[in-house]
N, C-alpha and C. Protein backbone atom coordinates (compact mmCIF):
# COMPACT_ATOMS: atom_id res chain seq x y z
N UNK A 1 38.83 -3.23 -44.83
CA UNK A 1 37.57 -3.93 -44.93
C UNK A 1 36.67 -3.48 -43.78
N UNK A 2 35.33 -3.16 -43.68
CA UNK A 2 34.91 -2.60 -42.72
C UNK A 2 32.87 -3.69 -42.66
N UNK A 3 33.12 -3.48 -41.65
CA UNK A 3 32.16 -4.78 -41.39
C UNK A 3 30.98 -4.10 -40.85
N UNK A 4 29.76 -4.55 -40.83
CA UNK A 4 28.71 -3.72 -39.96
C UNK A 4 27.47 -4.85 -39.74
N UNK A 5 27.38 -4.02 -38.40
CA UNK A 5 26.65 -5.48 -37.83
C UNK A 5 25.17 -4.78 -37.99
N UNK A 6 24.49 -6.45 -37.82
CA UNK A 6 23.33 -6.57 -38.36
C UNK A 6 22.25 -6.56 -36.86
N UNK A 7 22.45 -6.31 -35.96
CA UNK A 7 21.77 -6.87 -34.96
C UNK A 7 21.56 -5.50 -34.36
N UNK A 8 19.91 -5.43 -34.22
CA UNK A 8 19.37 -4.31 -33.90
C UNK A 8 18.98 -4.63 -32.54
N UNK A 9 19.29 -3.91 -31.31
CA UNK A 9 18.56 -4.18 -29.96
C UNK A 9 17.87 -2.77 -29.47
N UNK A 10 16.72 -3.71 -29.55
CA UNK A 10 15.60 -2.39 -28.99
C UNK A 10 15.03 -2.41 -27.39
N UNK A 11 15.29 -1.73 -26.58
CA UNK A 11 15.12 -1.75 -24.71
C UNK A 11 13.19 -1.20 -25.48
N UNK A 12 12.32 -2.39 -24.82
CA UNK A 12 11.46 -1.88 -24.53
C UNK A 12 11.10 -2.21 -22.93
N UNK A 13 10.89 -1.25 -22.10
CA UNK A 13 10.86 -0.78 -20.80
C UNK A 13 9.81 -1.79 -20.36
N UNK A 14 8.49 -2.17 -20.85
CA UNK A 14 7.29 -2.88 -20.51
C UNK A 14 7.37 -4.47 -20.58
N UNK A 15 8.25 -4.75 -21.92
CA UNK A 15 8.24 -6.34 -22.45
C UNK A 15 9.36 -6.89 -21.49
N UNK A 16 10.38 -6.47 -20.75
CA UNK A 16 11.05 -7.06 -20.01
C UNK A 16 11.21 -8.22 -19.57
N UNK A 17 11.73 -9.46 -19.98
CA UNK A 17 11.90 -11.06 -19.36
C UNK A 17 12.53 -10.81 -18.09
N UNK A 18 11.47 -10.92 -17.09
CA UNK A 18 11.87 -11.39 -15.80
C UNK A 18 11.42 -13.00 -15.04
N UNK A 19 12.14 -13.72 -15.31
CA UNK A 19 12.17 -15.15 -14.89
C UNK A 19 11.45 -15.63 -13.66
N UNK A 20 11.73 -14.05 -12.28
CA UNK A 20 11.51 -14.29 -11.19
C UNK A 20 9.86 -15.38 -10.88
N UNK A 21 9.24 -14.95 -11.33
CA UNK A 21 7.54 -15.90 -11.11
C UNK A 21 7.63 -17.04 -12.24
N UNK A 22 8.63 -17.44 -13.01
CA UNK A 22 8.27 -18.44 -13.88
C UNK A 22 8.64 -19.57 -13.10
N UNK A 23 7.75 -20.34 -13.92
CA UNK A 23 7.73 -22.19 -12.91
C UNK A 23 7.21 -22.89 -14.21
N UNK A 24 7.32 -24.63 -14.07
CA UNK A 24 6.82 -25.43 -15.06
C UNK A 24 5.57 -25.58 -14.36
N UNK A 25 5.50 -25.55 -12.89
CA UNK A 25 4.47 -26.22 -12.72
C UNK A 25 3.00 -24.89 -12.43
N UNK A 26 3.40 -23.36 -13.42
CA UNK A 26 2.20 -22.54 -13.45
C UNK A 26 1.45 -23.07 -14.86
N UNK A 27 0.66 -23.71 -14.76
CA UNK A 27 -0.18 -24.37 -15.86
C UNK A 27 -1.59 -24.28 -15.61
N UNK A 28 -2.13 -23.85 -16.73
CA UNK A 28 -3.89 -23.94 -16.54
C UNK A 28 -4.43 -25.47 -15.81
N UNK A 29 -3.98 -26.65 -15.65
CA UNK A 29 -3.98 -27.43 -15.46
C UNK A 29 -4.06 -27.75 -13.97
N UNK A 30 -3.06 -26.81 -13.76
CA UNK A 30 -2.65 -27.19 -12.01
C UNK A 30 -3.35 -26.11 -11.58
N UNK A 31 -4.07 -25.21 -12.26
CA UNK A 31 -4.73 -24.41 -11.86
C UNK A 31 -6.23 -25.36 -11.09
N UNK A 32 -6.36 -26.28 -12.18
CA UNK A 32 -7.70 -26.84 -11.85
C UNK A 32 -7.60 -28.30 -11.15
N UNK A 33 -6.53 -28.65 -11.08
CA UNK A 33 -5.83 -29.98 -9.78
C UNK A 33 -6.06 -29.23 -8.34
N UNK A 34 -5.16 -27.82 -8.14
CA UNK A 34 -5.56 -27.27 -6.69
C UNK A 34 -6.51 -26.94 -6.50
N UNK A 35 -8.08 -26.65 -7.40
CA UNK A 35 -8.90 -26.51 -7.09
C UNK A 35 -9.55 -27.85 -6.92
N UNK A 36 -9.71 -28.91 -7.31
CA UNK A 36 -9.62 -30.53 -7.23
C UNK A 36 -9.88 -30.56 -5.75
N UNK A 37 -8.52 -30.09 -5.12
CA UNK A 37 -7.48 -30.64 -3.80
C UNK A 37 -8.30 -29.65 -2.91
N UNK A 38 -9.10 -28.60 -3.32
CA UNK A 38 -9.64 -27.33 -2.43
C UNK A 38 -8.92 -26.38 -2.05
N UNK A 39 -8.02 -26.24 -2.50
CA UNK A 39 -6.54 -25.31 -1.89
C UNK A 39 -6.74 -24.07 -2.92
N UNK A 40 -7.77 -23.12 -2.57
CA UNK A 40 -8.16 -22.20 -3.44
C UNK A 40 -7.19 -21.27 -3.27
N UNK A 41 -6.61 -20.84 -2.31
CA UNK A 41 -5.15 -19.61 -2.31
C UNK A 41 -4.26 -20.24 -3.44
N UNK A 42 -4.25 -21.34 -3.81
CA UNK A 42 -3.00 -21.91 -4.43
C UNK A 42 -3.09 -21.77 -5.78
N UNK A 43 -4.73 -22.36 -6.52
CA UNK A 43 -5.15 -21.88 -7.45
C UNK A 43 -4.98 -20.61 -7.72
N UNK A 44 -5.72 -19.34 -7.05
CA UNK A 44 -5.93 -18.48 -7.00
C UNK A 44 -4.54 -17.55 -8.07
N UNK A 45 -3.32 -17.60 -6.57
CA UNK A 45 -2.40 -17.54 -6.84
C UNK A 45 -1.84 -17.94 -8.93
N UNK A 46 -2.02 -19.28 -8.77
CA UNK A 46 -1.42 -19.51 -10.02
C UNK A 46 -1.92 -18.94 -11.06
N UNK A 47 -3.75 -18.95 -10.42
CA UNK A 47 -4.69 -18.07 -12.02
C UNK A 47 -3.85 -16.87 -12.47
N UNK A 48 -3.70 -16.13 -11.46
CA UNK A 48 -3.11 -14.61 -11.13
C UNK A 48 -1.41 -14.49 -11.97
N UNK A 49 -0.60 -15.29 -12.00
CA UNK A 49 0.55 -15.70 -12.38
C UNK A 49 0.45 -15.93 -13.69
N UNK A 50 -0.66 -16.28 -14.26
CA UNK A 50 -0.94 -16.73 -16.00
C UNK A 50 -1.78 -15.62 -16.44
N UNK A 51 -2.68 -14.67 -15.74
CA UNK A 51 -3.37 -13.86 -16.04
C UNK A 51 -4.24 -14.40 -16.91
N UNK A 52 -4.87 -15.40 -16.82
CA UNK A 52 -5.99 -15.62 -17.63
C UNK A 52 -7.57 -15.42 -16.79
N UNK A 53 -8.44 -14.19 -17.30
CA UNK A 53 -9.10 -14.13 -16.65
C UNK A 53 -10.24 -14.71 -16.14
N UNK A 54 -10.34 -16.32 -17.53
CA UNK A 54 -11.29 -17.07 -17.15
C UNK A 54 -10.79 -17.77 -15.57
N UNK A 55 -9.63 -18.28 -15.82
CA UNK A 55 -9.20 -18.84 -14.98
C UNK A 55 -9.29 -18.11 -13.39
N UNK A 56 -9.10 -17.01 -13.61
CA UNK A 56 -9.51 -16.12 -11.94
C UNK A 56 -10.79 -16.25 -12.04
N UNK A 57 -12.13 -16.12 -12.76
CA UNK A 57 -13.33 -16.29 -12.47
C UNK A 57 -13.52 -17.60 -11.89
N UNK A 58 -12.98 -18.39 -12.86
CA UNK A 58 -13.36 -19.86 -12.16
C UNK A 58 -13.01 -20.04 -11.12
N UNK A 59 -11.87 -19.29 -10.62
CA UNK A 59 -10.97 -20.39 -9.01
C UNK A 59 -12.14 -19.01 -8.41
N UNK A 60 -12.35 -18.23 -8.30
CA UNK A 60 -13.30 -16.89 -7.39
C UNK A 60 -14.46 -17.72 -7.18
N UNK A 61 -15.17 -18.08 -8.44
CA UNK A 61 -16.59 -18.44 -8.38
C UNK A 61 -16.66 -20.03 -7.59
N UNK A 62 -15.19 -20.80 -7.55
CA UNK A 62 -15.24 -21.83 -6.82
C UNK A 62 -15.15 -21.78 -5.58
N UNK A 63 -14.59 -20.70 -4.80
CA UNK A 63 -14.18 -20.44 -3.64
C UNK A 63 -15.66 -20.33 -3.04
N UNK A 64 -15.89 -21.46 -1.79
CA UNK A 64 -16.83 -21.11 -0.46
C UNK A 64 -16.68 -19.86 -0.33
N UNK A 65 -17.80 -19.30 0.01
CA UNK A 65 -18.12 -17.93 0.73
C UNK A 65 -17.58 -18.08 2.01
N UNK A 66 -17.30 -18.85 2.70
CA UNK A 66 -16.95 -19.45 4.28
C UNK A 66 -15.65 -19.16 4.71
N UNK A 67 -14.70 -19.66 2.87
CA UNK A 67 -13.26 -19.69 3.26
C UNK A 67 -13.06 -18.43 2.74
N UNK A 68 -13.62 -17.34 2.04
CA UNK A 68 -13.19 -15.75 1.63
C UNK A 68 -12.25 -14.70 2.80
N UNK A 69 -12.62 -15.39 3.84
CA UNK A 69 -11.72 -14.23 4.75
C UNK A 69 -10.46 -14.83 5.39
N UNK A 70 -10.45 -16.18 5.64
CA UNK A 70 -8.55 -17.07 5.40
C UNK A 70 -8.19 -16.62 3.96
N UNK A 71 -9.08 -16.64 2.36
CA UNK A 71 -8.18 -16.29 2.10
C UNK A 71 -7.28 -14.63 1.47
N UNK A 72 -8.34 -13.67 2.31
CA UNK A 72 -7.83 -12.60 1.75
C UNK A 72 -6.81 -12.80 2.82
N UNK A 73 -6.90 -13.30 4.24
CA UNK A 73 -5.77 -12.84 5.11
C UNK A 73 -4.66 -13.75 4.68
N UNK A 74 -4.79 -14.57 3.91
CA UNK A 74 -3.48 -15.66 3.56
C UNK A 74 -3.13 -15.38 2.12
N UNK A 75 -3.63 -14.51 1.52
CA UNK A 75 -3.12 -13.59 0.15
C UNK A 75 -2.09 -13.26 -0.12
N UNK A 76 -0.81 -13.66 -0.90
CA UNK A 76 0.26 -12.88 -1.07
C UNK A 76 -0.06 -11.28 -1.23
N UNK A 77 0.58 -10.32 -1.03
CA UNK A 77 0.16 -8.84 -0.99
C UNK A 77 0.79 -8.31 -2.18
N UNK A 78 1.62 -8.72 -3.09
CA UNK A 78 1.78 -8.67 -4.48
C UNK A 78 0.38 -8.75 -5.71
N UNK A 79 -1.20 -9.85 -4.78
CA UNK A 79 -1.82 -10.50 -5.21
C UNK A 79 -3.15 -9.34 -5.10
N UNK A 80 -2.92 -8.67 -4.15
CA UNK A 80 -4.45 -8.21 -3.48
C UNK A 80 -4.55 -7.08 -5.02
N UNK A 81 -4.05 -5.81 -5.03
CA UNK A 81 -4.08 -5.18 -5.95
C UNK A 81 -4.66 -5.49 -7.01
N UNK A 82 -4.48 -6.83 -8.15
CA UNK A 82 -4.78 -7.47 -9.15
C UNK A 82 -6.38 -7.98 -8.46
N UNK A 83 -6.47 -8.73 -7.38
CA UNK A 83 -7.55 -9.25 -7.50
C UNK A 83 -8.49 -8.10 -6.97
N UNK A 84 -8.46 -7.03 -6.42
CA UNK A 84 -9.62 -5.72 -6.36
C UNK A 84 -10.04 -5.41 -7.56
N UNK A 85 -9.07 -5.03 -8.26
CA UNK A 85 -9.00 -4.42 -9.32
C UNK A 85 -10.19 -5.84 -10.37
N UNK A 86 -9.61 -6.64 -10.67
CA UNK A 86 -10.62 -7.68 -11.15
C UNK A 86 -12.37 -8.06 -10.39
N UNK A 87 -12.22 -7.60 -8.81
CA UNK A 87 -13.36 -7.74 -8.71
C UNK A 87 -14.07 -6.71 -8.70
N UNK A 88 -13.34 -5.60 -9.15
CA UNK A 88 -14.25 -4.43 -9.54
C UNK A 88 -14.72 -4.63 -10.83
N UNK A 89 -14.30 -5.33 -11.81
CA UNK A 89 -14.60 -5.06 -13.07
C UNK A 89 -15.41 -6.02 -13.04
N UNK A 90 -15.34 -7.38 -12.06
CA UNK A 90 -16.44 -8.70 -12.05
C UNK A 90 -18.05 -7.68 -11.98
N UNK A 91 -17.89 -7.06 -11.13
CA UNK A 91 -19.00 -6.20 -10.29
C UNK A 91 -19.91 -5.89 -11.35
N UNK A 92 -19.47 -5.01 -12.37
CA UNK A 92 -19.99 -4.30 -13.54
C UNK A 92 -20.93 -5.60 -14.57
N UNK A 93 -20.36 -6.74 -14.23
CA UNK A 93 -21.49 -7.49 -15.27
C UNK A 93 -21.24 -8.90 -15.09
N UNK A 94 -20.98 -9.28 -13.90
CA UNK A 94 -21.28 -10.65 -13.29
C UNK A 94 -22.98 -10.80 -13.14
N UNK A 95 -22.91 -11.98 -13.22
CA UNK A 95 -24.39 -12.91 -13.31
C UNK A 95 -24.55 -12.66 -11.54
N UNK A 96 -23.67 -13.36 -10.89
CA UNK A 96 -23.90 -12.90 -9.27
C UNK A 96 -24.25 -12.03 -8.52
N UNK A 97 -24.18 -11.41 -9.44
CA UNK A 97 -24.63 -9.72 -8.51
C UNK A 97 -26.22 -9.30 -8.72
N UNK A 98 -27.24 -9.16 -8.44
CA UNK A 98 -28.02 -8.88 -8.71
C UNK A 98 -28.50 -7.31 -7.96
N UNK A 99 -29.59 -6.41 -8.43
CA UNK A 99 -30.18 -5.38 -7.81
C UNK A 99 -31.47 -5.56 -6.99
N UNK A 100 -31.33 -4.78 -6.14
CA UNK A 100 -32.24 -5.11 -5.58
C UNK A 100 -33.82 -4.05 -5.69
């Protein structure tokens, strides 16, 4: 009697489940409680973790101009990369930017 299995496993290299950054408490929600609380690194952070890019506009466009340099220096460095890269693309057709 010869049996054959049904279960196809495909390695895709990109889709990979890595658990390491998952949490219950990364939620669009608590995205907008730490901004509530003013703790914009924290937001920031979590926007960045869900990749939703409204959500990085909003916690960016909430952030004081005052507190911008605590928080690039209090930035996880996993974080900086993603957020250049996003404020380069803000650059190209944000309302904020104007010419002079």
């Amino acid at each position: 009697m010869s049996s054959c299995d049904t279960d196809i496993w495909i390695y895709i290299p990109r889709l990979v489940f890595d658990p390491f950054d998952l949490a219950l408490d990364v939620t669009p929600a608590n995205v907008v409680a730490a901004l509530d609380r003013r703790d914009f690194l924290q937001a920031l952070v979590l926007a960045f973790r869900l990749t939703e890019a409204e959500l990085i506009q909003k916690v960016v466009e909430a952030t004081p101009h005052t507190d911008i340099v605590l928080l690039a220096q209090t930035m996880p460095s996993n974080y900086v990369q993603p957020m250049l890269v996003f404020l380069a693309k803000e650059l190209d057709h944000s309302r904020h930017v104007g010419t002079c």
